[in-house]
Protein backbone atom coordinates (compact mmCIF):
# COMPACT_ATOMS: atom_id res chain seq x y z
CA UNK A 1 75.87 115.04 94.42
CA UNK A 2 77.96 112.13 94.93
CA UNK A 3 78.36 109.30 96.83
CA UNK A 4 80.65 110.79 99.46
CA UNK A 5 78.55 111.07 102.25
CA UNK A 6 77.81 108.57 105.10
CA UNK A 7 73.96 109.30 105.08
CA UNK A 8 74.40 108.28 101.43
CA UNK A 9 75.94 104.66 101.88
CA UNK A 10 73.24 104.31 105.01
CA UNK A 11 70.72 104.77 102.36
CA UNK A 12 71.76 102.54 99.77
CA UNK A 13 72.78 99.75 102.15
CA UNK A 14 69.62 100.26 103.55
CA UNK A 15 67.69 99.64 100.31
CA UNK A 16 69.86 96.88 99.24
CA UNK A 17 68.95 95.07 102.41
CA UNK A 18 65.17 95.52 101.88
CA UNK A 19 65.27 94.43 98.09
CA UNK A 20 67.62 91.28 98.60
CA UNK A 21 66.91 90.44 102.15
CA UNK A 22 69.62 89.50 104.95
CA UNK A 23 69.34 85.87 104.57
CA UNK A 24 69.83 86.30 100.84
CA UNK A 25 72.98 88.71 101.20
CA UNK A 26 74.16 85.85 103.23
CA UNK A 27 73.68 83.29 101.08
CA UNK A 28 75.88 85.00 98.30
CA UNK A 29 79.09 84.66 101.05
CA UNK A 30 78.89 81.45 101.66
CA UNK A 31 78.53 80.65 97.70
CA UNK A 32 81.43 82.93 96.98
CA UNK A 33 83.60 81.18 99.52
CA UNK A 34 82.39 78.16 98.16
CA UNK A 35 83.21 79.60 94.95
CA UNK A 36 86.52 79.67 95.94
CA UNK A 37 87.74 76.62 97.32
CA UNK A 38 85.97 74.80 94.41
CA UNK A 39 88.69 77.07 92.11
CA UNK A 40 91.67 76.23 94.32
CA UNK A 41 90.63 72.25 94.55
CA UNK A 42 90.45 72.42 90.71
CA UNK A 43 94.44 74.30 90.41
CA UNK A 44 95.93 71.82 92.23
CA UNK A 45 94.08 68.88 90.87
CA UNK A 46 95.67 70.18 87.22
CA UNK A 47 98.80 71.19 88.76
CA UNK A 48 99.43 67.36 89.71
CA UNK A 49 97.62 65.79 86.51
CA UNK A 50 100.31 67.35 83.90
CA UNK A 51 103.03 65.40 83.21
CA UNK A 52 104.80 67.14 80.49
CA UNK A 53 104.64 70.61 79.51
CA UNK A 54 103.04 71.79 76.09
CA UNK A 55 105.70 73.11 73.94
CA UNK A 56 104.86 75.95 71.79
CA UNK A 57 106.33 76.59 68.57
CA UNK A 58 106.35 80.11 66.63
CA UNK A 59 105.03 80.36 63.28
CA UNK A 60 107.42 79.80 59.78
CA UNK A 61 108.21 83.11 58.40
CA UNK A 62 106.31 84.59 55.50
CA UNK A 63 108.84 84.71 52.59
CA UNK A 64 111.40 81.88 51.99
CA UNK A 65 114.87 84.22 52.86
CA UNK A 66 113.15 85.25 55.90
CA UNK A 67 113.31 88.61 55.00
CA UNK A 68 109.68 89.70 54.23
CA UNK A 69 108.45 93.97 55.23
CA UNK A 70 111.17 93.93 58.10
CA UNK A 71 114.27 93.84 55.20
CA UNK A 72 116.39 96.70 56.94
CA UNK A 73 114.19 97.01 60.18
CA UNK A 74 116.81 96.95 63.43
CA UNK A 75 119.88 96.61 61.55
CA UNK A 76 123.06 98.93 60.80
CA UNK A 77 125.18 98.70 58.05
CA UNK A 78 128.74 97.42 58.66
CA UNK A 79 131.34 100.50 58.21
């Protein structure tokens, strides 16, 4: 018995509005839209803030010749 039917949504939309209320249910839209202008304020408030990017750097290898587990890993020998 899933929730296929239409008398089953009825139901359940039914009990959701007499556990949370309508002016409740409305409440949670107008937070969620608040919700999200709040997040798009705050992207382009760091978008104009950063003046340089961040430069990332990899990690030194693990031996000294580089050559570590990965000695013959992706490479052919010259015929």
């Amino acid at each position: 018995m899933g929730f296929d039917s239409l008398w089953h949504w009825g139901l359940l939309l039914l009990i959701v509005l007499l556990v949370f209320g309508t002016r409740k249910i409305g409440n949670v839209g107008a937070d969620l839209g608040n919700a999200v202008r709040g997040f798009k304020q705050a992207m382009r408030d760091d978008g104009e803030g950063a003046a340089a990017p961040e430069q990332l750097r990899a990690d030194p290898p693990a031996s000294a010749d580089g050559a570590g587990d990965r000695a013959g890993c992706g490479t052919r020998a010259a015929k």
